[in-house]
Protein backbone atom coordinates (compact mmCIF):
# COMPACT_ATOMS: atom_id res chain seq x y z
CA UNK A 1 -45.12 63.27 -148.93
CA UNK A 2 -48.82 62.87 -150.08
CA UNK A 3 -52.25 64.03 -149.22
CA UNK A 4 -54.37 60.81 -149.31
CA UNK A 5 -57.55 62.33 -149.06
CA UNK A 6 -58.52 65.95 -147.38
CA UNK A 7 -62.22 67.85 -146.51
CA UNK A 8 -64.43 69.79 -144.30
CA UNK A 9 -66.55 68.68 -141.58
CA UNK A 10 -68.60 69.73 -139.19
CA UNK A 11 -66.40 67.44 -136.50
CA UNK A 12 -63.51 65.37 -136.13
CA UNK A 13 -61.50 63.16 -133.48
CA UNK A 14 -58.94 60.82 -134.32
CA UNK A 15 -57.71 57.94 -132.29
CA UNK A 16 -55.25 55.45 -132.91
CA UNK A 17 -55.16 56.21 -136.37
CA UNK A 18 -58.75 56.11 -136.83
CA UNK A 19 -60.39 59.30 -137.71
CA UNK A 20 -64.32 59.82 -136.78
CA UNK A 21 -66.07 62.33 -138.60
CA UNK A 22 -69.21 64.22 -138.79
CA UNK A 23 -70.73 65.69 -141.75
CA UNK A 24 -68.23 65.12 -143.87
CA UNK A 25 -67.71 66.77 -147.37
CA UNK A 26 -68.76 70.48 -146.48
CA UNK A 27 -68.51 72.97 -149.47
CA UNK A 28 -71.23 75.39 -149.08
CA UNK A 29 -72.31 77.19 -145.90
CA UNK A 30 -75.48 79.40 -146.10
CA UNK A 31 -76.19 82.48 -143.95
CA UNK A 32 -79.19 84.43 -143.57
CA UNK A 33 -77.39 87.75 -142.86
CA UNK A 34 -74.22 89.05 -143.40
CA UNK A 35 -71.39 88.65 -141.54
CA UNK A 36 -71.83 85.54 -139.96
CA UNK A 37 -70.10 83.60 -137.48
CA UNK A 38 -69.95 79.87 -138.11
CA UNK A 39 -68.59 78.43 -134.90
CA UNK A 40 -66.77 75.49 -136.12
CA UNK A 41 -65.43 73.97 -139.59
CA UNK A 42 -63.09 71.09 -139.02
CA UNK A 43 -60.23 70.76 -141.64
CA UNK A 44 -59.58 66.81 -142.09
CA UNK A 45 -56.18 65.52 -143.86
CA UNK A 46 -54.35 62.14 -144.26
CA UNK A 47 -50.84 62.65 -145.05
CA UNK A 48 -48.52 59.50 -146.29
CA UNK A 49 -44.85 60.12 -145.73
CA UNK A 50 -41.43 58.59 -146.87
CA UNK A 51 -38.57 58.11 -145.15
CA UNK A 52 -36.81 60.89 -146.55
CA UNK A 53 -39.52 62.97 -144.98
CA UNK A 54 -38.45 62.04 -141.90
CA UNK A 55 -37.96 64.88 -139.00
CA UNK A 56 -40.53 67.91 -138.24
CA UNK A 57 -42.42 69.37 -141.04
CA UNK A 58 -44.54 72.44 -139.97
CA UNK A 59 -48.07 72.69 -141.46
CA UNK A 60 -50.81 75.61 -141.53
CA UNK A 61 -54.54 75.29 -142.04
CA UNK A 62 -55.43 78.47 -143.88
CA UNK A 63 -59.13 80.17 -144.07
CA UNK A 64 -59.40 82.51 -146.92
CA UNK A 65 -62.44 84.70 -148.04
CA UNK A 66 -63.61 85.53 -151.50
CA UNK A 67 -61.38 88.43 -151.59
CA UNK A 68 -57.83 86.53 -150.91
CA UNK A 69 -58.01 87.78 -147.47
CA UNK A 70 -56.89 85.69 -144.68
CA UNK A 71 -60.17 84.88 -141.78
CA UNK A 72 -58.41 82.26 -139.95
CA UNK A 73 -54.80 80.26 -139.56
CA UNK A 74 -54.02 77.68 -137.80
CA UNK A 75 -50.00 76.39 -137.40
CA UNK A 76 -48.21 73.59 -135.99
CA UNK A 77 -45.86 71.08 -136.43
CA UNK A 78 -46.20 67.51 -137.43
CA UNK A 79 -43.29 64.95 -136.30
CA UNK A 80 -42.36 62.39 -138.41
CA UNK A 81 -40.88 59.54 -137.10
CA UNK A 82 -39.36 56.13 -139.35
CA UNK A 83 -38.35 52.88 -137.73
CA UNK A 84 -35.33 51.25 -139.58
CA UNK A 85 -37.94 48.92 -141.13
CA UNK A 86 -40.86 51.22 -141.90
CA UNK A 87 -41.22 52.06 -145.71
CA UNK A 88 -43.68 54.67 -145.61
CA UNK A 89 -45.79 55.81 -142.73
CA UNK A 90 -49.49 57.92 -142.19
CA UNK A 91 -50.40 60.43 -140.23
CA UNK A 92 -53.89 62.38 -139.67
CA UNK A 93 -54.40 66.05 -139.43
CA UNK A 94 -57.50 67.06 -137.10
CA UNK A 95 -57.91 71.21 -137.01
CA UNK A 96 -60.42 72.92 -135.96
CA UNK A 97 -61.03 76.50 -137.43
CA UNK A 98 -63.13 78.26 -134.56
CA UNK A 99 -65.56 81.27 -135.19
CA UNK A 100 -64.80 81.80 -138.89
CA UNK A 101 -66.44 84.98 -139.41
CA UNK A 102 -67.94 85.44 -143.33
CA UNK A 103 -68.50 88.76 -144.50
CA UNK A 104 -69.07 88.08 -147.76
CA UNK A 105 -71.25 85.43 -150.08
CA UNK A 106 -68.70 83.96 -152.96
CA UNK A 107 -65.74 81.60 -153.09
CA UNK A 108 -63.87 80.77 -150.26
CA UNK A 109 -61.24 78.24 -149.56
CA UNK A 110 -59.09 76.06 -146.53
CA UNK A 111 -56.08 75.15 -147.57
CA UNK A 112 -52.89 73.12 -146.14
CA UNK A 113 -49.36 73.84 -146.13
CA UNK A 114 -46.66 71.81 -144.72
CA UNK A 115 -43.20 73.54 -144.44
CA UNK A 116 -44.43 76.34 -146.72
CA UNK A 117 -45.58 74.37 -149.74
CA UNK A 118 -49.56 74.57 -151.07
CA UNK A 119 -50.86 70.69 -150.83
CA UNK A 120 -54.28 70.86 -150.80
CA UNK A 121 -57.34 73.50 -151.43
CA UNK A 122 -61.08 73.04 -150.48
CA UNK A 123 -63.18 75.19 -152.26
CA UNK A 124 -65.93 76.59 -150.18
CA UNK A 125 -68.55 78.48 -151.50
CA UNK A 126 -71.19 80.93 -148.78
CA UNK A 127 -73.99 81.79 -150.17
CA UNK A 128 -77.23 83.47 -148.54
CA UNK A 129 -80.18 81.78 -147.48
CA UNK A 130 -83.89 82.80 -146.98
């Protein structure tokens, strides 16, 4: 299994295989006052699988602050299917991390985990604004 490509958004559908996305590349959210609510930061992933991947692999979208602690999680499970014929297949990841609340300006990070193993981290810095 690979991570093709992974980031933040603001929003994110996927149909058919074909992700839309809006405002794409998010690593820095500002706030005027702390804590802040942001109400929505979309966590975008294409994963490229193998056959021997084949079966259900469960994932989880992690928010961390800048002290290591956990602000949000999202789990599920992703089910990977192979036709006899298939050599590798894709599959998009589309979660939404809802009313992420920041109580602190510094690093943060969103990262993925499918069936317990790191894949990807998105650095995401909060600073404050004027």
């Amino acid at each position: 299994m690979e991570i093709d490509y992974a980031f933040l958004c603001d929003a994110a559908t996927e149909h058919q295989g074909k992700l839309n996305a809006l405002g794409i590349g998010i690593d820095q959210l500002g706030a005027a006052t702390l804590p802040a609510v942001h109400p929505r930061l979309t966590f975008v992933a294409r994963m490229r699988f193998e056959p021997e991947d084949d079966g259900e692999r469960h994932f989880t979208v992690r928010a961390m602050d800048a002290d290591g602690h956990e602000m949000g999680c999202v789990e599920g499970e992703i089910f990977v299917h192979f036709a006899p014929e298939d050599s590798m297949t894709g599959a998009n990841l589309v979660v939404d991390l809802v009313n992420l609340e920041f109580t602190a300006v510094g690093p943060h990070e969103v990262s993925l985990s499918i069936d317990g193993e790191q894949l990807v981290m998105l650095p995401l810095e909060v600073s404050r604004t004027p």
